[in-house]
Protein backbone atom coordinates (compact mmCIF):
# COMPACT_ATOMS: atom_id res chain seq x y z
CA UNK A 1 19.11 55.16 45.56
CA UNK A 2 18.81 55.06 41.81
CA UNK A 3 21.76 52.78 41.50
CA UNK A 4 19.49 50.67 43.76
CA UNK A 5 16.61 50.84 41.93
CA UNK A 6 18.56 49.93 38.54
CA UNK A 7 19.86 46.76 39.53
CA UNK A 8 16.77 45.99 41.52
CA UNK A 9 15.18 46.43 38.38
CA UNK A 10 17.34 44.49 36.12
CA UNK A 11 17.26 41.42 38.42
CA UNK A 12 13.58 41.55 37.99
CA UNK A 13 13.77 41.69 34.42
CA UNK A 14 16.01 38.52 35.00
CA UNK A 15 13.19 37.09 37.23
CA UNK A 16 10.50 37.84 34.73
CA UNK A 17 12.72 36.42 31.77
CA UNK A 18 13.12 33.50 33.28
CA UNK A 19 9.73 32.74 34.21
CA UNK A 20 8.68 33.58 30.99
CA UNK A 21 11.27 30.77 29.59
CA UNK A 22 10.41 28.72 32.29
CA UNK A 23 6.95 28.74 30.81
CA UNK A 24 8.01 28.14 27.22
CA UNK A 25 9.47 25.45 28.54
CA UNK A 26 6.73 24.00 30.76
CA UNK A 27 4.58 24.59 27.56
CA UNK A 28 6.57 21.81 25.51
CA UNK A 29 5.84 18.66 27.68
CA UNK A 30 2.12 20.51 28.16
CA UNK A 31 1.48 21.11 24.89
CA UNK A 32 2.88 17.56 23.69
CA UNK A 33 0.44 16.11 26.15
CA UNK A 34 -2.15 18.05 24.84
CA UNK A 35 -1.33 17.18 21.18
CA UNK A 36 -1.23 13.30 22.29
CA UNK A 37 -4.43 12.88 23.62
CA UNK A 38 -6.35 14.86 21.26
CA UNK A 39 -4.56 12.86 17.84
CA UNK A 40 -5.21 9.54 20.47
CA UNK A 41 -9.30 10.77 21.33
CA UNK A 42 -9.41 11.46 17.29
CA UNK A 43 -7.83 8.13 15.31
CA UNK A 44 -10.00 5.65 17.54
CA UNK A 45 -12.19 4.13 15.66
CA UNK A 46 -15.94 5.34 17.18
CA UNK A 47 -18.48 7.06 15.62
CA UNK A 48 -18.11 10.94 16.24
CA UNK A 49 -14.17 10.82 15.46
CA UNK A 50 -11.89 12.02 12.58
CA UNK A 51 -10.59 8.44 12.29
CA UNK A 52 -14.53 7.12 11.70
CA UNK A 53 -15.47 9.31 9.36
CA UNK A 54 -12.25 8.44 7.05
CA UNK A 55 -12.77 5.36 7.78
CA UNK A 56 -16.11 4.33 6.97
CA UNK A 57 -16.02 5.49 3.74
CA UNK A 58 -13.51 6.57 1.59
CA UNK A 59 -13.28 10.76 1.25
CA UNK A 60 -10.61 10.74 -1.98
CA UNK A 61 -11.14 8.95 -4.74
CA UNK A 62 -9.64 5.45 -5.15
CA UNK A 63 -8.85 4.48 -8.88
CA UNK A 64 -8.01 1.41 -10.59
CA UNK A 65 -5.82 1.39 -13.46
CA UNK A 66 -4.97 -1.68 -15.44
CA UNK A 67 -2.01 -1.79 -18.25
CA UNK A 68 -2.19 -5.02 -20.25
CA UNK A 69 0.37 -7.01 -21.81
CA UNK A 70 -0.77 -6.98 -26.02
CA UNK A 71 1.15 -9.57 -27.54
CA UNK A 72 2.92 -8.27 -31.11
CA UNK A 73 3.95 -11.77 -32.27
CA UNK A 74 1.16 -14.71 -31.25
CA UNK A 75 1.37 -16.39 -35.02
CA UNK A 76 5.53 -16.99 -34.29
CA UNK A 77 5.15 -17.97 -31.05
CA UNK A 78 2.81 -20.80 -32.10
CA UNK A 79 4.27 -22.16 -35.14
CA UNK A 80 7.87 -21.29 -34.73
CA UNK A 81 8.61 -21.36 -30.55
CA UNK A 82 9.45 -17.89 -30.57
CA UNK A 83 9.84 -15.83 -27.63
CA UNK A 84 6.68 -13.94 -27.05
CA UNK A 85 7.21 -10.05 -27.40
CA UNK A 86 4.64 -7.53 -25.73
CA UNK A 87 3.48 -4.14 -25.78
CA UNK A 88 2.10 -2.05 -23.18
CA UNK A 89 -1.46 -0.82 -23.63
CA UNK A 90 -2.97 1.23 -21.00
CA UNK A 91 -4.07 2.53 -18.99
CA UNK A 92 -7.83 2.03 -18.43
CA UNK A 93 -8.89 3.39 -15.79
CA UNK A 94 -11.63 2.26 -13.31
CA UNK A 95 -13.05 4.36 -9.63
CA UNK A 96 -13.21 1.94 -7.14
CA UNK A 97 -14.24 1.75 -3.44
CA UNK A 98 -16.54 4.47 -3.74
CA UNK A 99 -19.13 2.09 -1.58
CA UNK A 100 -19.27 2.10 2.56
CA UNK A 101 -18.32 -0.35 4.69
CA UNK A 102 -21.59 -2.11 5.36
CA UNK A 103 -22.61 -4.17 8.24
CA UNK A 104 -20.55 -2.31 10.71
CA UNK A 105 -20.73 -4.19 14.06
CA UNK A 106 -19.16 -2.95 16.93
CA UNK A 107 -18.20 -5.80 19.55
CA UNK A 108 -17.64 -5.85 23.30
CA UNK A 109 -13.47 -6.45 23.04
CA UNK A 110 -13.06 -3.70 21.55
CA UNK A 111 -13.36 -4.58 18.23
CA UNK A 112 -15.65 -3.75 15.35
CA UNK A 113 -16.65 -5.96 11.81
CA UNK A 114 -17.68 -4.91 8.64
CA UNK A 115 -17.79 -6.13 5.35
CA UNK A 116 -16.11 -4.14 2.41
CA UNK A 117 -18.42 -4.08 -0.83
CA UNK A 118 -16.24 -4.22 -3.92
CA UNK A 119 -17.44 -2.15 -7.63
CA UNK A 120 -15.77 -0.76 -10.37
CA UNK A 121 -16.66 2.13 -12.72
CA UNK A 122 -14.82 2.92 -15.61
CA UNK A 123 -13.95 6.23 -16.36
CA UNK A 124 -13.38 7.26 -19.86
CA UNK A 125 -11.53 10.63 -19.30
CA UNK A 126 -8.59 8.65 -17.62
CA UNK A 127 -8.23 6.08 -19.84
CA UNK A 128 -6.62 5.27 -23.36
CA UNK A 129 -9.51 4.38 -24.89
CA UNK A 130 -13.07 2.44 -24.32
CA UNK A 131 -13.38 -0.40 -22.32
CA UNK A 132 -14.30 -2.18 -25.82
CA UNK A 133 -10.24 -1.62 -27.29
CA UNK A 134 -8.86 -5.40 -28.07
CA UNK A 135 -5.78 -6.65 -26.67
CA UNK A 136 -4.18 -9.86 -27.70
CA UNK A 137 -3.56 -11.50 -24.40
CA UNK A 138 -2.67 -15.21 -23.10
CA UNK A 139 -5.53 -17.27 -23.34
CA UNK A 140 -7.06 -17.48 -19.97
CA UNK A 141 -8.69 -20.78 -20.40
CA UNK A 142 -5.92 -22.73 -22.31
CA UNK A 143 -3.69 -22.23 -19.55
CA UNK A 144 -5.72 -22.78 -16.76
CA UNK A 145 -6.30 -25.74 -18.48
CA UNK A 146 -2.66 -26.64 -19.11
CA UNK A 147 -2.10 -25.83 -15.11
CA UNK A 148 -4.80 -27.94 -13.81
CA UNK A 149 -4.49 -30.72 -16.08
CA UNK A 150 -2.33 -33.91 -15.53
CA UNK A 151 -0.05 -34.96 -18.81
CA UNK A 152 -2.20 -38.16 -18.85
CA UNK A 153 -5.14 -36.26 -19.73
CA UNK A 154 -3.33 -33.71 -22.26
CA UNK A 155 -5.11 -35.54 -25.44
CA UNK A 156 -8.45 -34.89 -23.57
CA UNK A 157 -7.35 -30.86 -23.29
CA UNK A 158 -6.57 -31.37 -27.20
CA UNK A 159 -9.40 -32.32 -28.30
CA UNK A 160 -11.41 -29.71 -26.24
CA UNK A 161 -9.10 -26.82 -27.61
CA UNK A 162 -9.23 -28.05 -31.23
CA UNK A 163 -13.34 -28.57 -30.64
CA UNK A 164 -13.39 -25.21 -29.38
CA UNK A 165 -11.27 -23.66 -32.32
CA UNK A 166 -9.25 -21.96 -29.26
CA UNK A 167 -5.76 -21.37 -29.23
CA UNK A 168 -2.56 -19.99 -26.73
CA UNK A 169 -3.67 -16.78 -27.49
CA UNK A 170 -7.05 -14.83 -28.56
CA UNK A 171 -8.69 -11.72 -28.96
CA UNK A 172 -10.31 -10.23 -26.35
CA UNK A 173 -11.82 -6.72 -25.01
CA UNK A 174 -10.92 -4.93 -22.43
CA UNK A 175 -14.01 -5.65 -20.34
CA UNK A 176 -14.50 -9.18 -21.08
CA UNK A 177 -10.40 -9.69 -19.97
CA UNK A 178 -11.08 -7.52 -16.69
CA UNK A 179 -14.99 -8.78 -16.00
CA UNK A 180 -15.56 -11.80 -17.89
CA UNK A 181 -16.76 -13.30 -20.87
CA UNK A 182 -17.92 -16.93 -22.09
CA UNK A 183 -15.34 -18.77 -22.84
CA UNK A 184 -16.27 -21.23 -25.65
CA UNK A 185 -13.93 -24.43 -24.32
CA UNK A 186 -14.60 -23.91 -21.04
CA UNK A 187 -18.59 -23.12 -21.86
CA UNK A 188 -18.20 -20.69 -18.71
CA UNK A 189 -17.49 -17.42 -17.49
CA UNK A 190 -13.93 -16.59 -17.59
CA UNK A 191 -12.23 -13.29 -16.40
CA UNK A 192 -9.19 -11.64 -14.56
CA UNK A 193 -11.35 -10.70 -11.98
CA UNK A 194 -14.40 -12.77 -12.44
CA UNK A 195 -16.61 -12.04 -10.13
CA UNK A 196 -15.81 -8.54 -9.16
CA UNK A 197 -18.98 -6.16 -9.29
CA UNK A 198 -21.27 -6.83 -6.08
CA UNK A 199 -19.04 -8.82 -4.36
CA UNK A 200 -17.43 -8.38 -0.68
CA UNK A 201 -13.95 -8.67 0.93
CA UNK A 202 -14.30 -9.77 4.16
CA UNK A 203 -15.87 -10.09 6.75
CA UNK A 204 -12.71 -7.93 8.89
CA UNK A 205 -12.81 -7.46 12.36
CA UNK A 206 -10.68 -5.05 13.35
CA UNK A 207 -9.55 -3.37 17.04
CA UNK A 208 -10.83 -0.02 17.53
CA UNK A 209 -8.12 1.58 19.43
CA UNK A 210 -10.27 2.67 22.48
CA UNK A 211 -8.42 0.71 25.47
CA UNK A 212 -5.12 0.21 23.51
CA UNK A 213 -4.73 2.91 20.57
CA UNK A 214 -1.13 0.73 19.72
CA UNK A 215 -3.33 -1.11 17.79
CA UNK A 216 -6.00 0.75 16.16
CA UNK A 217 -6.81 -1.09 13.15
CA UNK A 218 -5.35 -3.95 13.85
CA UNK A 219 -6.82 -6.84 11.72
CA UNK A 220 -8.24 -9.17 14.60
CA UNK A 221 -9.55 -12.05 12.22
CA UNK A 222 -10.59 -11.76 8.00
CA UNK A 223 -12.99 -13.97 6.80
CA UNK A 224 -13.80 -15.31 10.54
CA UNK A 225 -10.40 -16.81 11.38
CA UNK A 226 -7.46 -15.13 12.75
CA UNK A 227 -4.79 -16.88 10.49
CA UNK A 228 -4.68 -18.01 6.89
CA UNK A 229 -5.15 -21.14 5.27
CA UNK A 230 -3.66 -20.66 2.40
CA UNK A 231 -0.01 -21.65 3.01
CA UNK A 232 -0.06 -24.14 5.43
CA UNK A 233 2.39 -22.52 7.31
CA UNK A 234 2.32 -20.75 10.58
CA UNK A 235 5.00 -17.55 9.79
CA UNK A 236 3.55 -17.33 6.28
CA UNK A 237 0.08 -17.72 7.01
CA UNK A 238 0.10 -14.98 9.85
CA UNK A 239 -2.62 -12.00 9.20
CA UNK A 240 -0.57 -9.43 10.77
CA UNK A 241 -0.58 -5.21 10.73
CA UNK A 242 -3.78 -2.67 9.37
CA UNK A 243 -5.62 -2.58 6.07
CA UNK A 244 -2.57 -0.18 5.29
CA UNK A 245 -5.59 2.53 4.99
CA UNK A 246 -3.97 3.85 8.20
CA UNK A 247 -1.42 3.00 11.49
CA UNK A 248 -1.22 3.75 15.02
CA UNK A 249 -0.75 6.86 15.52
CA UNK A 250 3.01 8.32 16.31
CA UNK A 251 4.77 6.59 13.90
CA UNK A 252 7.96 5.85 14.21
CA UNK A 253 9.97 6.03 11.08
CA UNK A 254 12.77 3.30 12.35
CA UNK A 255 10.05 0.27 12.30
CA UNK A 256 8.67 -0.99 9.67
CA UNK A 257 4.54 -0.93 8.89
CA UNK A 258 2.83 -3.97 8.44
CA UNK A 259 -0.22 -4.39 6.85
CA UNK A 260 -2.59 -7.31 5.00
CA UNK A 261 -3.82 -7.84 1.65
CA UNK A 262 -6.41 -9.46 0.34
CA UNK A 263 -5.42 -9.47 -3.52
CA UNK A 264 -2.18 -11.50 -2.87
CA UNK A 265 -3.35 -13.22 -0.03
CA UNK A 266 -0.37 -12.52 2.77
CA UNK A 267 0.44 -9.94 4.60
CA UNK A 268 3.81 -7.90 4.08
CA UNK A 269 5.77 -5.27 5.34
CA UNK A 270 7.12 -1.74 4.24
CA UNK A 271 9.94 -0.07 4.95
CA UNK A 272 10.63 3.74 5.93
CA UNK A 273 12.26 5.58 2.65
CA UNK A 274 12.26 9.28 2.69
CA UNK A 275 9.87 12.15 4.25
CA UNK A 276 8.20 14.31 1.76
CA UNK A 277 5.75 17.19 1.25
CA UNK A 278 2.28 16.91 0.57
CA UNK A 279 0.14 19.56 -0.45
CA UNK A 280 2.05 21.44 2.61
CA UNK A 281 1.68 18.23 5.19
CA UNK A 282 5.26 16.30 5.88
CA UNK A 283 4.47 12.45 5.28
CA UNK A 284 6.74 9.52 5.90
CA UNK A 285 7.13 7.35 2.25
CA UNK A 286 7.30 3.48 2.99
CA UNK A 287 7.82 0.95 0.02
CA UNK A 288 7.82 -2.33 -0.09
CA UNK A 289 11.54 -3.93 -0.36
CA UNK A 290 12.84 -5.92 -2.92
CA UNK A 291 12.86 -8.68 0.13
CA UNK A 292 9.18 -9.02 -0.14
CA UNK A 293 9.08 -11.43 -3.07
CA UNK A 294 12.73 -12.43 -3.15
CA UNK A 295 14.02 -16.19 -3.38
CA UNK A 296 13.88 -18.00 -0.31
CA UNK A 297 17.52 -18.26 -1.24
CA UNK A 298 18.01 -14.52 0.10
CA UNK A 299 14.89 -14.43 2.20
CA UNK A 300 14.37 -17.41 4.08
CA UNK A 301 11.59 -16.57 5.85
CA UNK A 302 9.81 -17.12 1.92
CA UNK A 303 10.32 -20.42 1.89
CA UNK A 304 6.62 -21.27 2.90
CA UNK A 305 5.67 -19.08 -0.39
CA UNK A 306 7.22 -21.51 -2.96
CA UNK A 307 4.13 -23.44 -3.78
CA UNK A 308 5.62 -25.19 -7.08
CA UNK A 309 9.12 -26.24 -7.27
CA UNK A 310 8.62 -27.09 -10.89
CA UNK A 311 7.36 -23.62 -11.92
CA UNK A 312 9.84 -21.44 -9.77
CA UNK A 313 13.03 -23.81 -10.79
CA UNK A 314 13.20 -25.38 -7.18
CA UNK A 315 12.25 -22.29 -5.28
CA UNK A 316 15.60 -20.22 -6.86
CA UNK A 317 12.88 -17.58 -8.84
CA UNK A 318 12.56 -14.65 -7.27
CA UNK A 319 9.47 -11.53 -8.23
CA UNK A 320 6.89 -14.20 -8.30
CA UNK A 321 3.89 -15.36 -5.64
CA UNK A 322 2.11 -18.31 -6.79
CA UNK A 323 -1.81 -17.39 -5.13
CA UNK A 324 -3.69 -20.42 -6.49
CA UNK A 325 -4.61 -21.42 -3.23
CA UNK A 326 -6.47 -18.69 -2.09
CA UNK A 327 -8.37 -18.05 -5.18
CA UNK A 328 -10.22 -20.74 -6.05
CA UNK A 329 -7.85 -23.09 -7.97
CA UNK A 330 -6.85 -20.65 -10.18
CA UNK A 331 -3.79 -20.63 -11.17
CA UNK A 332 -2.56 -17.29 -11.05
CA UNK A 333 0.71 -15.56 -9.93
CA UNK A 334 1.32 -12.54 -8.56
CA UNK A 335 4.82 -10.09 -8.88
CA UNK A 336 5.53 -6.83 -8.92
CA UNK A 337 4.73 -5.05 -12.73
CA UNK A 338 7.27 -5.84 -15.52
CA UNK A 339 8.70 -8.36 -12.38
CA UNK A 340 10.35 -5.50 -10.66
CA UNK A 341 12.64 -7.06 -8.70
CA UNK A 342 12.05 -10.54 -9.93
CA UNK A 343 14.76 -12.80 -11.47
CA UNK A 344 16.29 -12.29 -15.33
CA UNK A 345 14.37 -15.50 -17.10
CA UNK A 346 11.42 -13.94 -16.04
CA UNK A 347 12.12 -10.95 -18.79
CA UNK A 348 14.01 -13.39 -20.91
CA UNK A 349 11.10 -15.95 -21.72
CA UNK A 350 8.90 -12.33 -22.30
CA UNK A 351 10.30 -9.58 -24.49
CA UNK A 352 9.57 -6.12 -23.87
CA UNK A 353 9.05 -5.23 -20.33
CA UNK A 354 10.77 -2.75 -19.05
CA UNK A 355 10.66 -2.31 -14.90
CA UNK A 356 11.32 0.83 -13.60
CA UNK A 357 11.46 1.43 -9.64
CA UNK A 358 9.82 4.82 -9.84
CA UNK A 359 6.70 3.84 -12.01
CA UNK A 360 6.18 0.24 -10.32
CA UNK A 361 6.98 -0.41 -7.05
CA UNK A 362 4.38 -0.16 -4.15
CA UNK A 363 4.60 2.56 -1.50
CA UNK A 364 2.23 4.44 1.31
CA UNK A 365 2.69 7.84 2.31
CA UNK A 366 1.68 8.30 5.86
CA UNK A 367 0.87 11.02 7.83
CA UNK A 368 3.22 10.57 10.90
CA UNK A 369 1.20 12.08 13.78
CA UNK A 370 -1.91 10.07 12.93
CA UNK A 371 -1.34 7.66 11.34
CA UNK A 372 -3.40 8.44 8.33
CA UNK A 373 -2.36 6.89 5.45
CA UNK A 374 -2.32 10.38 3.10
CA UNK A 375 -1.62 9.51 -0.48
CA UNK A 376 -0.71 5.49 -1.85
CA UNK A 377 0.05 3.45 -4.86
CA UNK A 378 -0.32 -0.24 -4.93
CA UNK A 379 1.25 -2.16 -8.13
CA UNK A 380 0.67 -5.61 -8.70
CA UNK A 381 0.91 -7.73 -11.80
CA UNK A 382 -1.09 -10.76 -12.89
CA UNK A 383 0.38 -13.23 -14.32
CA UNK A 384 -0.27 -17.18 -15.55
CA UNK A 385 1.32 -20.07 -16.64
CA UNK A 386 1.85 -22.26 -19.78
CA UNK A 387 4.70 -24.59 -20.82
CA UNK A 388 5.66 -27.36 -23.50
CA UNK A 389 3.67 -30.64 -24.34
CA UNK A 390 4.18 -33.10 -26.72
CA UNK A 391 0.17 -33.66 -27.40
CA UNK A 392 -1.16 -30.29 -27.27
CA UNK A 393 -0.75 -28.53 -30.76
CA UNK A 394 -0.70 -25.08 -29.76
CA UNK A 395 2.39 -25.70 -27.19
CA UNK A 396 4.41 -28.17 -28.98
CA UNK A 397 6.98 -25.31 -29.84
CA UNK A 398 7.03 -24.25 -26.48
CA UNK A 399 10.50 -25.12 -25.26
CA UNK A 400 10.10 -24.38 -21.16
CA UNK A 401 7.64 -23.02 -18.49
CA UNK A 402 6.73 -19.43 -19.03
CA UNK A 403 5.38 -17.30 -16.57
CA UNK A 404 3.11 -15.07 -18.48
CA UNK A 405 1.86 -11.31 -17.92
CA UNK A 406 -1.38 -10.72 -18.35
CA UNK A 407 -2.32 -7.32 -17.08
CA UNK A 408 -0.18 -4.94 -14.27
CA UNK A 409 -2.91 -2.84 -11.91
CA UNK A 410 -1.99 0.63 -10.24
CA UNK A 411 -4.70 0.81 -7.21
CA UNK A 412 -4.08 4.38 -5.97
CA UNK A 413 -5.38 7.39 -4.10
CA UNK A 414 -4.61 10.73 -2.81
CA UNK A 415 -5.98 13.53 0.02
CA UNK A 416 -7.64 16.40 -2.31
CA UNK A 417 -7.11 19.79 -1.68
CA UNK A 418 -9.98 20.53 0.06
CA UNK A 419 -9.58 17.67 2.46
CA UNK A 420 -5.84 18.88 2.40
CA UNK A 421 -7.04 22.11 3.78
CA UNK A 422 -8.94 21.10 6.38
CA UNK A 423 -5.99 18.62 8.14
CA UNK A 424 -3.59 21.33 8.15
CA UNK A 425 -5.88 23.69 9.79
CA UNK A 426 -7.83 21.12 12.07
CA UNK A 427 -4.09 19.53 13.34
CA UNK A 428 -1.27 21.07 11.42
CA UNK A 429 -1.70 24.72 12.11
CA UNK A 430 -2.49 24.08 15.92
CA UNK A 431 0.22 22.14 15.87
CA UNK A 432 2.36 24.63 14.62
CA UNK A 433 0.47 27.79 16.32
CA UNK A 434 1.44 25.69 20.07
CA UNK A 435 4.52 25.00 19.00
CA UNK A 436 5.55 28.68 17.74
CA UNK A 437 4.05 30.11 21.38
CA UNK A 438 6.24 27.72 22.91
CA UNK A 439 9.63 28.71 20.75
CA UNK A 440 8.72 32.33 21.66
CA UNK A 441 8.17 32.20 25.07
CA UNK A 442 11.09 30.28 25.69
CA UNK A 443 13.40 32.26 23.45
CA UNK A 444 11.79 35.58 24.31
CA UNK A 445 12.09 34.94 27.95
CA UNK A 446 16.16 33.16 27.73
CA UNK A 447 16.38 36.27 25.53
CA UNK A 448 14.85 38.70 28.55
CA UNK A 449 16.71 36.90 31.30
CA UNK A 450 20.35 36.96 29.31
CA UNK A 451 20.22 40.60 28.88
CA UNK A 452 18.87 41.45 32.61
CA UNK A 453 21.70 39.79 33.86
CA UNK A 454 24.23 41.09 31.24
CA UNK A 455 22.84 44.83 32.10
CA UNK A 456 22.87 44.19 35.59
CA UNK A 457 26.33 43.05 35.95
CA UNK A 458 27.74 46.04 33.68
CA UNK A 459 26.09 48.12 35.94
CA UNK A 460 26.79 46.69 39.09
CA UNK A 461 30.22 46.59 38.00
CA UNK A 462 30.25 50.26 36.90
CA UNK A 463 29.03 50.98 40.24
CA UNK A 464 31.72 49.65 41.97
CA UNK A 465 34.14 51.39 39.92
CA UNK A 466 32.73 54.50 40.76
CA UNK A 467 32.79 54.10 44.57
CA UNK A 468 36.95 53.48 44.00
CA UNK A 469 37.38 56.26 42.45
C-alpha cells in the first residue's frame, strides 16, 4: 500500500509539474497578446494615449546647436587665390520646439493635421559664448549674388558690391548670421535661417494608427500635397516614412526606417546599427548611410538630386544636396558636417575640417516595442557657393567653384530621467514582471515534472527489485 501511494504520488507531482509548465507556457503567447494590444491601444495617436501626450508636445528638451566655419585667412584668399582655411567656433546653443503642435485637426480617414510652430531660445550656459561673438564667415549676399546672377550681368554685381563696400567675406555676429541682419548691397534682410522665429512647418497630416497601427505617423500629405515639388521627379520627390519623432510600433531591426525632413527637403532612410542601453531601456541605433548623399555614380537612385552639373562636376560629387528649390531661390547646399562622407575636393578647396563619424553623422535611437523614438542627433551642414569671374574684383583669384561651409547644426534630444523612470515602470517592468512569471512557471513546473518522473521510476524500479528478491 505505501509503495502504492508513493508512485501514485510522484505521478501526480508529474501531473502537477506539467500543468504548471503547461501554464508557463500558455502564458507566453497570452502574455505576448496582452503586451501587443496594450503597446498597439497606447502609440495610436488619440487624445487619452501615451503616444498623444508625447506627441503633442515635446516632454525632453530639443536643442539646437550651431558650430560655424570662422575663416583664419580672408585677406589671402582675396588678393592672392589662396585656399580658404577655417576654424571651428562653437557651439551656441539654442532650445527649440518647446511650442505645441497647434491647430490639431482630427479627420474622418483616420488622419489628423497640425501645424508645427518653429522658435529658438538661446541658452547661454550651453554655449561658447554670447550670441553677439563675431565670426568671419562667407558673405551671404555676395554669393547669392554670384549664384543667381548670369555672367552677362557680372559688371552690374560689381558695381553693387564695390557701391556697397562689401566683399567675399565680412564680419558678422552670431545672431545676425543665424537670424538676420540688413545687408547693405542687398538693402534687405539676410540670414541662415531668415525667417525662423514665429514661423510654421507644415501644415502635416499624418495617419493616426487607429484602423491600421502599421502606419501610425505616417506622413499622409505636408504642406497640402502628398508628393514634393521640388525635384521634379517621382522616386525623389516621394514624402515617404514618420517625422522620425517615432515608428510603428514592433520594430523590426532588419528594415530600414524611413522618415521626412523638412530642412533638406527629401525624405531618407536609416539603417539598423547596434542595440544599446539607455538609462536602463534597450534601444535600436539607426544612422543614416553613407548612401544617403553619395554620387549617383554609386547610388543611382540619386540621380534626380543632382540639380547642377556645373557645381557637382557632372553629378560625380558626392556629400552634397543642392536645396535651392525648396527654399526660396536660395542657393544653399546641404551635406553632412565637415562633408562626412562627401568627396576629397570638397576638403581640398576648404582647409581645416576634420569629419569624424562619431561626432557627425545622424542617428535615432528607438525604442523597439513602441516605436518611440528615445534619444536622437540630427547633423546637417550649410553650405553655399562662389567661384571665379573675370569682372568681379573680389573673385578674380578664385581659380574654381567652391562649395563653402557656413555653419554645421546638431538638432538633438534625449528621454530625462524622470521620464526614463516612468517608461520602464509603465512598460518595461511589466514587461519584464510577465515575462519572469512566465520563465518560472515554465521552468519551475519542467523542473517539478522531470523530477516526479525521475523519482517515480527509481522507485518503481526499486520496487520491482524487491519483489525478485
Amino acid at each position: 500500500m505505501g509503495c502504492c501511494n508513493r508512485r501514485c504520488g510522484l505521478i501526480a507531482g508529474a501531473v502537477f509539474g506539467a500543468v504548471v509548465a503547461i501554464l508557463g507556457g500558455v502564458l507566453i503567447p497570452l502574455g505576448n497578446s496582452v503586451i501587443e494590444g496594450t503597446v498597439k491601444k497606447e502609440a495610436v495617436i488619440a487624445p487619452g494615449t501615451t503616444a498623444y501626450d508625447n506627441w503633442v508636445a515635446t516632454g525632453a528638451n530639443v536643442y539646437r546647436q550651431f558650430w560655424f566655419f570662422h575663416v583664419q585667412n580672408p585677406q589671402e584668399v582675396l588678393q592672392n587665390g589662396a585656399t580658404p582655411v577655417v576654424v571651428e567656433k562653437g557651439p551656441y546653443t539654442y532650445r527649440t520646439r518647446y511650442l505645441p503642435k497647434e491647430n490639431v485637426t482630427f479627420n474622418l480617414n483616420q488622419t489628423v493635421s497640425f501645424l508645427l510652430p518653429l522658435g529658438a531660445i538661446f541658452e547661454p550656459s550651453m554655449s561658447v559664448g554670447p550670441e553677439e561673438d563675431k565670426v568671419t564667415s562667407l558673405n551671404v549676399a555676395v554669393a547669392a549674388a554670384y549664384s543667381l546672377v548670369p555672367k552677362q550681368l557680372h559688371l552690374v554685381l560689381e558695381t553693387l558690391i564695390k557701391a556697397s563696400k562689401s566683399s567675399l567675406f565680412q564680419h558678422r555676429t552670431v545672431k545676425e548670421m543665424l537670424w538676420g541682419y540688413t545687408d547693405p548691397m542687398l538693402k534687405g534682410t539676410v540670414g541662415l535661417f531668415v525667417p525662423y522665429n514665429g514661423t510654421y512647418d507644415g501644415y502635416y497630416t499624418v495617419f493616426t494608427g487607429k484602423e491600421d497601427i502599421s502606419k501610425v505617423g505616417l506622413i499622409d500629405r505636408w504642406q497640402g500635397e502628398r508628393s514634393l515639388r521640388f525635384w521634379n521627379d517621382k522616386y525623389c520627390d516621394m514624402i515617404n516614412g514618420t517625422d522620425a519623432s517615432s515608428f510603428a510600433p514592433f520594430v523590426d531591426k532588419k528594415k530600414p526606417l524611413y522618415f521626412f525632413s523638412s530642412d533638406i527637403c527629401r525624405s531618407v532612410s536609416a539603417s539598423f546599427e547596434e542595440s544599446m542601453d539607455l538609462k536602463g531601456i534597450e534601444v535600436y541605433r539607426y544612422a543614416l548611410q553613407p548612401s544617403t548623399l553619395a554620387s549617383p555614380i554609386v547610388n543611382p537612385d540619386n540621380r534626380c538630386f543632382c540639380r547642377n552639373p556645373t557645381t557637382t562636376k557632372n553629378c560625380t560629387m558626392a556629400g552634397v544636396l543642392d536645396i535651392s528649390s525648396c527654399k526660396e531661390g536660395k542657393p544653399i547646399y546641404i551635406s553632412l558636417p565637415h562633408f562626412l562622407h562627401g568627396s576629397p575636393s570638397l576638403r581640398e578647396s576648404v582647409l581645416g575640417l576634420n569629419p569624424s563619424e562619431e561626432h557627425h553623422h545622424t542617428f535615432l535611437d528607438v525604442e523597439p516595442t513602441t516605436g518611440f523614438t528615445l534619444r536622437f542627433a540630427k547633423r546637417i551642414q550649410v553650405n553655399m557657393m562662389y567661384g571665379p569671374s573675370d569682372v568681379i574684383t573680389v573673385l578674380k583669384k578664385v581659380k574654381d567653384y567652391t562649395i563653402f561651409p557656413l555653419v554645421w547644426m546638431n538638432e538633438t534630444a534625449a528621454l530625462d530621467d524622470e521620464t526614463a523612470d516612468m517608461f520602464k515602470e509603465e512598460l518595461i517592468s511589466r514587461v519584464q514582471m510577465l515575462e519572469m512569471i512566465q520563465q518560472v512557471l515554465l521552468g519551475t513546473g519542467v523542473a517539478i515534472f522531470i523530477l516526479c518522473l525521475i523519482s517515480y521510476c527509481v522507485v518503481r524500479r526499486r520496487d520491482n527489485d524487491i519483489k525478485i528478491v
